[in-house]
C-alpha atoms as a PDB file:
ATOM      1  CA  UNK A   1       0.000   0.000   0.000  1.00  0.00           C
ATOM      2  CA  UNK A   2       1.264   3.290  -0.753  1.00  0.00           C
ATOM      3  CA  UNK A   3       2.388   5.255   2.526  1.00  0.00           C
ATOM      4  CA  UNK A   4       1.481   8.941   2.233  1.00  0.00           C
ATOM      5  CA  UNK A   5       2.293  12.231   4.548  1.00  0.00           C
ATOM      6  CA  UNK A   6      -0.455  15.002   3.668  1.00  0.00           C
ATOM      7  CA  UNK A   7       0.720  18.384   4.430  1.00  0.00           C
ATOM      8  CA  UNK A   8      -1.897  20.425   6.393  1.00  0.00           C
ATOM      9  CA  UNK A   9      -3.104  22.495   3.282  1.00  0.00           C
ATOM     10  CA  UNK A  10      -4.486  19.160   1.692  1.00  0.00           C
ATOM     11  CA  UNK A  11      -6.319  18.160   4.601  1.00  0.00           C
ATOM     12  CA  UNK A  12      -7.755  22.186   4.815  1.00  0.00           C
ATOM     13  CA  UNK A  13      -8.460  22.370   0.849  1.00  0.00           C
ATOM     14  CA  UNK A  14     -10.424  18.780   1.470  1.00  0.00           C
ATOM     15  CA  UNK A  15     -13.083  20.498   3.824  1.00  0.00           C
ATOM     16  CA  UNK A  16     -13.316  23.794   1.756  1.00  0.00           C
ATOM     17  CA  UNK A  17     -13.740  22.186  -1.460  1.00  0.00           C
ATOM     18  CA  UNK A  18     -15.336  18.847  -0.794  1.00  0.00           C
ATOM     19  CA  UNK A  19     -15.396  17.659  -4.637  1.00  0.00           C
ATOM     20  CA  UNK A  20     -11.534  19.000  -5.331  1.00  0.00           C
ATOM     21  CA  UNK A  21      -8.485  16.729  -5.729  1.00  0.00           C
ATOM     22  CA  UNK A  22      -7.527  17.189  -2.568  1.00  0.00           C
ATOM     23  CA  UNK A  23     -10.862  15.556  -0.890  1.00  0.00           C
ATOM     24  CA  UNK A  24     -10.396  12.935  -3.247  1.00  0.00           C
ATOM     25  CA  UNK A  25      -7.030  12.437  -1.596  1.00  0.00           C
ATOM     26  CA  UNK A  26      -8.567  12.563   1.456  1.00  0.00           C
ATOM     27  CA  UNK A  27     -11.196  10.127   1.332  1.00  0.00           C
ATOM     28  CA  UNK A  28      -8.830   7.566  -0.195  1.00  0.00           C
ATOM     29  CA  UNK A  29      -6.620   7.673   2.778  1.00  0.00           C
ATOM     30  CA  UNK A  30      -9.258   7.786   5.541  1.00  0.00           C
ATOM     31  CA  UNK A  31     -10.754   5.006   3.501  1.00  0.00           C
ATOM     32  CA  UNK A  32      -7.977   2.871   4.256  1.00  0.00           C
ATOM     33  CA  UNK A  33      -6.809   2.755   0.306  1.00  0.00           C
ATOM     34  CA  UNK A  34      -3.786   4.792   1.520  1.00  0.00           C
ATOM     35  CA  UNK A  35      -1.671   4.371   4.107  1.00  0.00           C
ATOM     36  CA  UNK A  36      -1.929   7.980   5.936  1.00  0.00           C
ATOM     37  CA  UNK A  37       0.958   8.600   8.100  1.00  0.00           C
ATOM     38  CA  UNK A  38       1.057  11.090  11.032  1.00  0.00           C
ATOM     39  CA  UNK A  39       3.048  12.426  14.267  1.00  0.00           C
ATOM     40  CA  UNK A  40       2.102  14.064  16.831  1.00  0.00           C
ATOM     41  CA  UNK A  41       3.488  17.349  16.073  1.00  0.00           C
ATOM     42  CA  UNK A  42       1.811  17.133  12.516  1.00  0.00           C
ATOM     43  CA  UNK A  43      -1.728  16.370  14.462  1.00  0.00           C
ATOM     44  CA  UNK A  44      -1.517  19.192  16.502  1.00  0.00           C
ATOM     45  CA  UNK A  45      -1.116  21.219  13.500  1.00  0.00           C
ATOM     46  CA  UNK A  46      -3.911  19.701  11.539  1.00  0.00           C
ATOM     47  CA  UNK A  47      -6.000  20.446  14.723  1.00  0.00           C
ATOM     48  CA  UNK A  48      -4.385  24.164  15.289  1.00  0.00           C
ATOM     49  CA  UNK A  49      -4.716  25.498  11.475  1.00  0.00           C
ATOM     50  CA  UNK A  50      -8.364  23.458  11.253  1.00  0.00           C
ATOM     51  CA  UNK A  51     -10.224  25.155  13.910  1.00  0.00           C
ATOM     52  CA  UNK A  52      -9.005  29.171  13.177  1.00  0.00           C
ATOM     53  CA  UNK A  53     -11.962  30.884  12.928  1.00  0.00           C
ATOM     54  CA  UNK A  54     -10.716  32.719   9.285  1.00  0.00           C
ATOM     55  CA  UNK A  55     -11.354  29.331   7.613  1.00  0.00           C
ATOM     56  CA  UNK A  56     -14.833  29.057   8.660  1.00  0.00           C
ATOM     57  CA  UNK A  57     -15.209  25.321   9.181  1.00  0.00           C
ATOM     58  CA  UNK A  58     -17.606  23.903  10.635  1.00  0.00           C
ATOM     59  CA  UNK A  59     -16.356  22.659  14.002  1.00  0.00           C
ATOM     60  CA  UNK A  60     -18.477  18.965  14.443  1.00  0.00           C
ATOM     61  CA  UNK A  61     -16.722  18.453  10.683  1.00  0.00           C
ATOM     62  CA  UNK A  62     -13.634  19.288  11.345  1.00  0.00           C
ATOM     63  CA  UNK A  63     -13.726  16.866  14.380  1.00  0.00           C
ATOM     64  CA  UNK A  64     -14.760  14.497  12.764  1.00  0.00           C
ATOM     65  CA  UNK A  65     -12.339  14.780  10.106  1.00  0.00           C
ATOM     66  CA  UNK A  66      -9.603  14.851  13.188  1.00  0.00           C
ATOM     67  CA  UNK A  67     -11.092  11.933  14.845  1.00  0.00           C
ATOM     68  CA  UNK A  68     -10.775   9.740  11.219  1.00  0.00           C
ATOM     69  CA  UNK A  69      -7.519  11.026  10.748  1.00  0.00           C
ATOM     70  CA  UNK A  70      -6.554   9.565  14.641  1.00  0.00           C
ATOM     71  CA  UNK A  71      -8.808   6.504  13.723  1.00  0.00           C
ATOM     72  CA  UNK A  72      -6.836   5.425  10.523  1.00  0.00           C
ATOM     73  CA  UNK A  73      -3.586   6.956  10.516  1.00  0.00           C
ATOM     74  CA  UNK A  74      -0.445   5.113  11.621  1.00  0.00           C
ATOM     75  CA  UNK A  75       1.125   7.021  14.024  1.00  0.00           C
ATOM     76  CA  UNK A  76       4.904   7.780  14.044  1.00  0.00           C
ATOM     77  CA  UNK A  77       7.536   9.266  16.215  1.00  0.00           C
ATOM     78  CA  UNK A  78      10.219  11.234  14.317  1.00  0.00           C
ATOM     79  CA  UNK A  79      13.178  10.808  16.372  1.00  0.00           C
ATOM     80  CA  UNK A  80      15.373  12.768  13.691  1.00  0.00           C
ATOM     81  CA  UNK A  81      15.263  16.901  13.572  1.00  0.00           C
ATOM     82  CA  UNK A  82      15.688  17.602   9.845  1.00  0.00           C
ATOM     83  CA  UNK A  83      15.839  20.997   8.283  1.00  0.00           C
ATOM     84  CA  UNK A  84      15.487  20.443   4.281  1.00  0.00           C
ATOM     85  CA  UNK A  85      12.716  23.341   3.846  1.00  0.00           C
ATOM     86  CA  UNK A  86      13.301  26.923   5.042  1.00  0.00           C
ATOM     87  CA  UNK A  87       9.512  26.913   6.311  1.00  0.00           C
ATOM     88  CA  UNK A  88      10.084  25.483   9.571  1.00  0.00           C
ATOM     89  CA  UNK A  89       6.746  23.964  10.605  1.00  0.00           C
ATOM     90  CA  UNK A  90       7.251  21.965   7.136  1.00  0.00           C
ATOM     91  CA  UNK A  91      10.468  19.943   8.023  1.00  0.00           C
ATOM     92  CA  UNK A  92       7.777  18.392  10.831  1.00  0.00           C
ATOM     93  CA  UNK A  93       6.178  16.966   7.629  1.00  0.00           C
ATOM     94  CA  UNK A  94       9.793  15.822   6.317  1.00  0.00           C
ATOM     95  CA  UNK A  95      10.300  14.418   9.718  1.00  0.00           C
ATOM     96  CA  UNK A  96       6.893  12.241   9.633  1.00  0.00           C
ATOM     97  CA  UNK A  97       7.586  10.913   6.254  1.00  0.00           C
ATOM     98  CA  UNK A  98      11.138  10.123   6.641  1.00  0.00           C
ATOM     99  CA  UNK A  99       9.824   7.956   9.890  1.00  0.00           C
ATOM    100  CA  UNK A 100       7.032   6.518   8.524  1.00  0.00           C
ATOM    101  CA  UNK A 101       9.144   5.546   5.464  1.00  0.00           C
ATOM    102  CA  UNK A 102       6.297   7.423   2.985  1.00  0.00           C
ATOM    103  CA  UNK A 103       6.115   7.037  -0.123  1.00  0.00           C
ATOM    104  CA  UNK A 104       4.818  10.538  -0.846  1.00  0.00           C
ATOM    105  CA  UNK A 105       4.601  13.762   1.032  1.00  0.00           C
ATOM    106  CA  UNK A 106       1.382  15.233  -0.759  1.00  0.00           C
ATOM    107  CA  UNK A 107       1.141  19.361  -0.272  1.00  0.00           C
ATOM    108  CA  UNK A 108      -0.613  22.403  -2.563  1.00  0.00           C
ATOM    109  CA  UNK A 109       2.814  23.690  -1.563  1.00  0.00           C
ATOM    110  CA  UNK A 110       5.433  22.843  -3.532  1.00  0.00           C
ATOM    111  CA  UNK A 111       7.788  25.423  -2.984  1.00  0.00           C
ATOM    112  CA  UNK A 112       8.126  24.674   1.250  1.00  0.00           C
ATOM    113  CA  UNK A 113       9.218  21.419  -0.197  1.00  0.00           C
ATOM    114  CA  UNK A 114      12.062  21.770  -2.388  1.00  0.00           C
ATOM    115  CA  UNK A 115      13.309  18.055  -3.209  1.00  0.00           C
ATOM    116  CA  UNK A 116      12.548  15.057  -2.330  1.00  0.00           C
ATOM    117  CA  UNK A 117      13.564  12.776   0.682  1.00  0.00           C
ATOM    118  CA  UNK A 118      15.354   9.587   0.568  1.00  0.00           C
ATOM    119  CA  UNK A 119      12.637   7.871  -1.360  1.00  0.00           C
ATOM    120  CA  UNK A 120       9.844  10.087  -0.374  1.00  0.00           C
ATOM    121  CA  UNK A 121       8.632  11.923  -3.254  1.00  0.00           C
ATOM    122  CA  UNK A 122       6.575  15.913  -3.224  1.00  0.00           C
ATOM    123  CA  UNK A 123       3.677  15.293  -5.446  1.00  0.00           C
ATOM    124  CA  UNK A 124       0.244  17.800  -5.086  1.00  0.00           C
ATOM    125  CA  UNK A 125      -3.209  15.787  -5.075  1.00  0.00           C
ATOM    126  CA  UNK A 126      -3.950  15.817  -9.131  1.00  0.00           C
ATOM    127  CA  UNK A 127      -0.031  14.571  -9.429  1.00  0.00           C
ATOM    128  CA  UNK A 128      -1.061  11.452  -6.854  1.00  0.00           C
ATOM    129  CA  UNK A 129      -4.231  10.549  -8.151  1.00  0.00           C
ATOM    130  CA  UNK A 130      -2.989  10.337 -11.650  1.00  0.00           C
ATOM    131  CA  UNK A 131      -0.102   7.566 -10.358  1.00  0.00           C
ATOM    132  CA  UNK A 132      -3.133   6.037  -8.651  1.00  0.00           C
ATOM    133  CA  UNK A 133      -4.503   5.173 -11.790  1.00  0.00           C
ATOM    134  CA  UNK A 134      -1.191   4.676 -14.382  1.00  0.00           C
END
């Protein structure tokens, strides 16, 4: 099964445009079709950056959303500190994949990520879904 690390901006585009790539992504992973890999630090920030009020989520679907995410994730525990992008809060998302051994970090954010990872690749939701289906 494909291992995948979402960046927090996939998760956030998934509940503000339900029918985007992104939700797509999503729904595959909390469906069990890919294996979604997480940390602690990157589920507080899922939690954080989901409930600001500027985003205007509802809150009893973002929980639910968090309590999937806890319900099907695999849950890792970085034990390296890497620094590969110069947007700190996204070398925790280096940090998950390279413990979880991902196969993809997925992000709308390409340019926090700037190469890959051992074997991890960056790929955006549209990039993933088409190797879903190739």
């Amino acid at each position: 099964m494909i291992a995948v690390v979402l960046d927090t901006n996939i998760v956030v585009s998934a509940l503000i445009a339900p029918k985007g790539n992104e939700a797509v992504v999503l729904s595959l992973a909390l469906q069990g079709q890919l294996a979604l890999c997480i940390s602690p630090a990157m589920l507080a920030e899922y939690q954080e950056v989901l409930y600001r009020p500027r985003l205007k989520l509802q809150p009893n679907e973002t929980e639910a959303v968090l309590v999937n995410i806890r319900g099907v994730s695999r849950m890792v525990h970085p034990s390296e500190t890497l620094e590969i992008s110069g947007h700190g809060p996204d070398n925790r998302i280096y940090e998950c994949a390279d413990a979880a051994q991902a196969d993809y970090i997925v992000t709308g954010n390409a340019k926090h990520f700037p190469k890959p990872h051992k074997n991890t690749m960056i790929v955006n939701a549209r990039q993933l879904l088409g190797l879903l289906v190739s």
